[in-house]
C-alpha atoms as a PDB file:
ATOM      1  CA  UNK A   1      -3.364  -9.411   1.798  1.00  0.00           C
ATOM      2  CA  UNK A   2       0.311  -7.882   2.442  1.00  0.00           C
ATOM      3  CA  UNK A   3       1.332  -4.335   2.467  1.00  0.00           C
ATOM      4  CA  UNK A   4       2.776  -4.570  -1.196  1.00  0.00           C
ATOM      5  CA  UNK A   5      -0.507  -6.160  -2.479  1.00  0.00           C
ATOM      6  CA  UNK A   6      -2.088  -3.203  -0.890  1.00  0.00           C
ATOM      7  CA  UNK A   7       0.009  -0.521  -1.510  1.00  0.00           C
ATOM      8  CA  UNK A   8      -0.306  -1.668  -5.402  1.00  0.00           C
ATOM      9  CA  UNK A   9      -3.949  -1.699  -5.532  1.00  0.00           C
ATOM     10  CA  UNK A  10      -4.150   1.495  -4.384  1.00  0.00           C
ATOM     11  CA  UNK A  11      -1.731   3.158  -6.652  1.00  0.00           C
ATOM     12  CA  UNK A  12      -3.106   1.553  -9.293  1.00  0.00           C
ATOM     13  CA  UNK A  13      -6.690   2.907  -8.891  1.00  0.00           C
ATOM     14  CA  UNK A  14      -5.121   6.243  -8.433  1.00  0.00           C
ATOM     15  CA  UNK A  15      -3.595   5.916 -11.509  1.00  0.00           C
ATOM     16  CA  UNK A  16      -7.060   4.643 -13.370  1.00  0.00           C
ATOM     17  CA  UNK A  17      -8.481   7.608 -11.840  1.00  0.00           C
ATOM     18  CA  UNK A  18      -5.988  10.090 -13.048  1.00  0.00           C
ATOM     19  CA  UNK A  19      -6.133   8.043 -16.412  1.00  0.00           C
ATOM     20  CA  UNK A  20      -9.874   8.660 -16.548  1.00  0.00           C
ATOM     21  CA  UNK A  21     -10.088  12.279 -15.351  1.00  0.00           C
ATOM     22  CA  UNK A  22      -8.025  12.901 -19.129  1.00  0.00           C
ATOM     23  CA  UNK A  23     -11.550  11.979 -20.593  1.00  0.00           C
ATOM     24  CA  UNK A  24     -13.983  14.363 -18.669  1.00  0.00           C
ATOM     25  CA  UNK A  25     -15.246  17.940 -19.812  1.00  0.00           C
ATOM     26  CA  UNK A  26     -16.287  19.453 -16.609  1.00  0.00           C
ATOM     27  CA  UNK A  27     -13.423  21.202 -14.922  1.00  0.00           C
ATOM     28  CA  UNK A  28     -14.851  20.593 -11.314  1.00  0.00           C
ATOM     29  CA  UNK A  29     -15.452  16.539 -11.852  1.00  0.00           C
ATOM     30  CA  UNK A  30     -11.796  16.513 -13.100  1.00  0.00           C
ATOM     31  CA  UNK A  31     -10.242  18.500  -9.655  1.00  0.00           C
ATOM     32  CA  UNK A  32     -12.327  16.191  -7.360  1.00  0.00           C
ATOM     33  CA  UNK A  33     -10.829  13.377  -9.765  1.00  0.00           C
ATOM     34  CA  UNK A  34      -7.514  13.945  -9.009  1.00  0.00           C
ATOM     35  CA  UNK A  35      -7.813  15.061  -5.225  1.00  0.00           C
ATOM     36  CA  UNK A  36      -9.033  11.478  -4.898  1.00  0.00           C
ATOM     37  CA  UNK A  37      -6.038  10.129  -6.950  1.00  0.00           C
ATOM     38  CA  UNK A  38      -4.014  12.067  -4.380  1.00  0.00           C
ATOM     39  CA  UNK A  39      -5.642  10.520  -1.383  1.00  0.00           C
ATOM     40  CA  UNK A  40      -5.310   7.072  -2.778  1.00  0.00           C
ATOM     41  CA  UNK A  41      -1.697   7.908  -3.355  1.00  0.00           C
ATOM     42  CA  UNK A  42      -1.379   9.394   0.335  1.00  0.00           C
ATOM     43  CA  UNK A  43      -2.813   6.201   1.608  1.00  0.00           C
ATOM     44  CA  UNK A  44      -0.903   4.263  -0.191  1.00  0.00           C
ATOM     45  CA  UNK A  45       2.226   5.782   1.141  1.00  0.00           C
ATOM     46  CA  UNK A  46       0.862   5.872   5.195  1.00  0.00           C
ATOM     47  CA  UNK A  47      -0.275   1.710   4.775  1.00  0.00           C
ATOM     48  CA  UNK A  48       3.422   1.615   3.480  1.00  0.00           C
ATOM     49  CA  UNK A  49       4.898   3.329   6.513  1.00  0.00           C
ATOM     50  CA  UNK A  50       6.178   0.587   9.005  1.00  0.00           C
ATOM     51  CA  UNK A  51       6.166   0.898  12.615  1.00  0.00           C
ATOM     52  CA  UNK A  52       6.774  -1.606  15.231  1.00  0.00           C
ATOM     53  CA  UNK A  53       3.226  -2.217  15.564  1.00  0.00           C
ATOM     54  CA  UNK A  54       1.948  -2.638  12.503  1.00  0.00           C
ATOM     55  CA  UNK A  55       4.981  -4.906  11.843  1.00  0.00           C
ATOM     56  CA  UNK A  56       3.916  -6.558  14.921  1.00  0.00           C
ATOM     57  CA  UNK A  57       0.058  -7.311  13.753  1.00  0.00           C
ATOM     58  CA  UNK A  58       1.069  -8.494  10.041  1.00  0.00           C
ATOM     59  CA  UNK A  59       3.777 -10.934  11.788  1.00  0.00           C
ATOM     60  CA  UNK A  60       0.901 -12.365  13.674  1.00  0.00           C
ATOM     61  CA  UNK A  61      -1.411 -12.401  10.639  1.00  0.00           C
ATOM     62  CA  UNK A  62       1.255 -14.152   8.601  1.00  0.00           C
ATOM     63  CA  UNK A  63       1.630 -16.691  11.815  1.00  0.00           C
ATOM     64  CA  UNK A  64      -1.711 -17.365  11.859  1.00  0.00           C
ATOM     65  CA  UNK A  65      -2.154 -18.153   8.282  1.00  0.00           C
ATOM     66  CA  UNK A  66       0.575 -20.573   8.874  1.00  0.00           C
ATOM     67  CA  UNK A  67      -1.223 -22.652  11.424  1.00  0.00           C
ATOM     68  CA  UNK A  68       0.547 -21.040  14.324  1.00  0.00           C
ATOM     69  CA  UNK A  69       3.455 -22.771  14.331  1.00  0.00           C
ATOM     70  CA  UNK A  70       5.612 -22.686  17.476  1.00  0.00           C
ATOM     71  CA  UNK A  71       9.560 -21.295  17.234  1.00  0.00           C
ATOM     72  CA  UNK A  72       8.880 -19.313  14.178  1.00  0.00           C
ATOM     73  CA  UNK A  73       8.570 -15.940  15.545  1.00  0.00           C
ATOM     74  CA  UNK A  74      11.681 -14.396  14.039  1.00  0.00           C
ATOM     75  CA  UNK A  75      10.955 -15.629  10.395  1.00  0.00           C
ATOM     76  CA  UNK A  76       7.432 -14.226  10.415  1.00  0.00           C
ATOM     77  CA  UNK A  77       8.752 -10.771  12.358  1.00  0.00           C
ATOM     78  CA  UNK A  78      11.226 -10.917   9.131  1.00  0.00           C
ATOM     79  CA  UNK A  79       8.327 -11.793   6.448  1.00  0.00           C
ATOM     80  CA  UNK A  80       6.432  -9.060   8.157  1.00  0.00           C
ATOM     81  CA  UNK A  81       9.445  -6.594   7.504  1.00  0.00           C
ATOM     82  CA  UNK A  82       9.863  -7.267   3.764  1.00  0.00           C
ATOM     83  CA  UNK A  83       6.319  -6.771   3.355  1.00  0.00           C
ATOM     84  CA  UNK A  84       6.887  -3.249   4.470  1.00  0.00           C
ATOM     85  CA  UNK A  85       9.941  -2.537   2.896  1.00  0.00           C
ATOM     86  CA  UNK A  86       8.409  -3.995  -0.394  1.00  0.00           C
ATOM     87  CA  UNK A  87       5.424  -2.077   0.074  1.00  0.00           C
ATOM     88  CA  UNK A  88       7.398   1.305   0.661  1.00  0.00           C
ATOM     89  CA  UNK A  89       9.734   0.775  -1.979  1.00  0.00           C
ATOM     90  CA  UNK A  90       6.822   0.926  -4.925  1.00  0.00           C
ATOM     91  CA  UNK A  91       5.200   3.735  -2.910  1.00  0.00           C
ATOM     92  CA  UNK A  92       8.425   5.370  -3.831  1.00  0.00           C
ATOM     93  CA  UNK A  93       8.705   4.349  -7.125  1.00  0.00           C
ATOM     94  CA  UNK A  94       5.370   5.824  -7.703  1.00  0.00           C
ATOM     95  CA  UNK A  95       6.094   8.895  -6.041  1.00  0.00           C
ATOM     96  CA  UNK A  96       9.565   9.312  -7.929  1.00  0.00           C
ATOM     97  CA  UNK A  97       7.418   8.704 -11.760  1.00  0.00           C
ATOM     98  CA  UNK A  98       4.431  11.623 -10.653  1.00  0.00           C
END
């Protein structure tokens, strides 16, 4: 699964979360509600944090799934990259509607 697939789920369960919390009496279930929705959303912003290295292991994982083809290395670095950039552009947009 790629960083933007990943990134989405977890915003949207934080979102389902936060949705559901609206519906609960108890004060207390409500605040450990929404500190989860938080976490998710903190996640969801570190898995959409590149560095070299996880750029480096989703390049392979893309190369792999592609039958390891030889002389492809740039594209799939590249592929790898847009993931990422895909991935931390909703975990903006998220951040930017809360």
């Amino acid at each position: 699964m790629n960083q933007k697939h990943l990134v989405a789920s977890l915003l949207e369960k934080a979102n389902k979360y936060r949705d559901f919390a609206r519906w609960i009496g108890d004060g207390e279930t409500v605040q450990r509600i929404l500190a989860l929705t938080e976490e998710l959303k903190q996640r969801a912003r570190a898995l959409a944090r590149p560095n070299e290295d996880k750029i480096r292991k989703r390049a392979r994982e893309i190369w792999e799934e592609n039958n390891r083809p030889a002389g492809r290395d740039e594209e799939f670095w590249l592929h790898a990259e847009r993931e990422f950039r895909e991935a931390e552009d909703l975990a903006k947009e998220a951040r930017d509607k809360n």
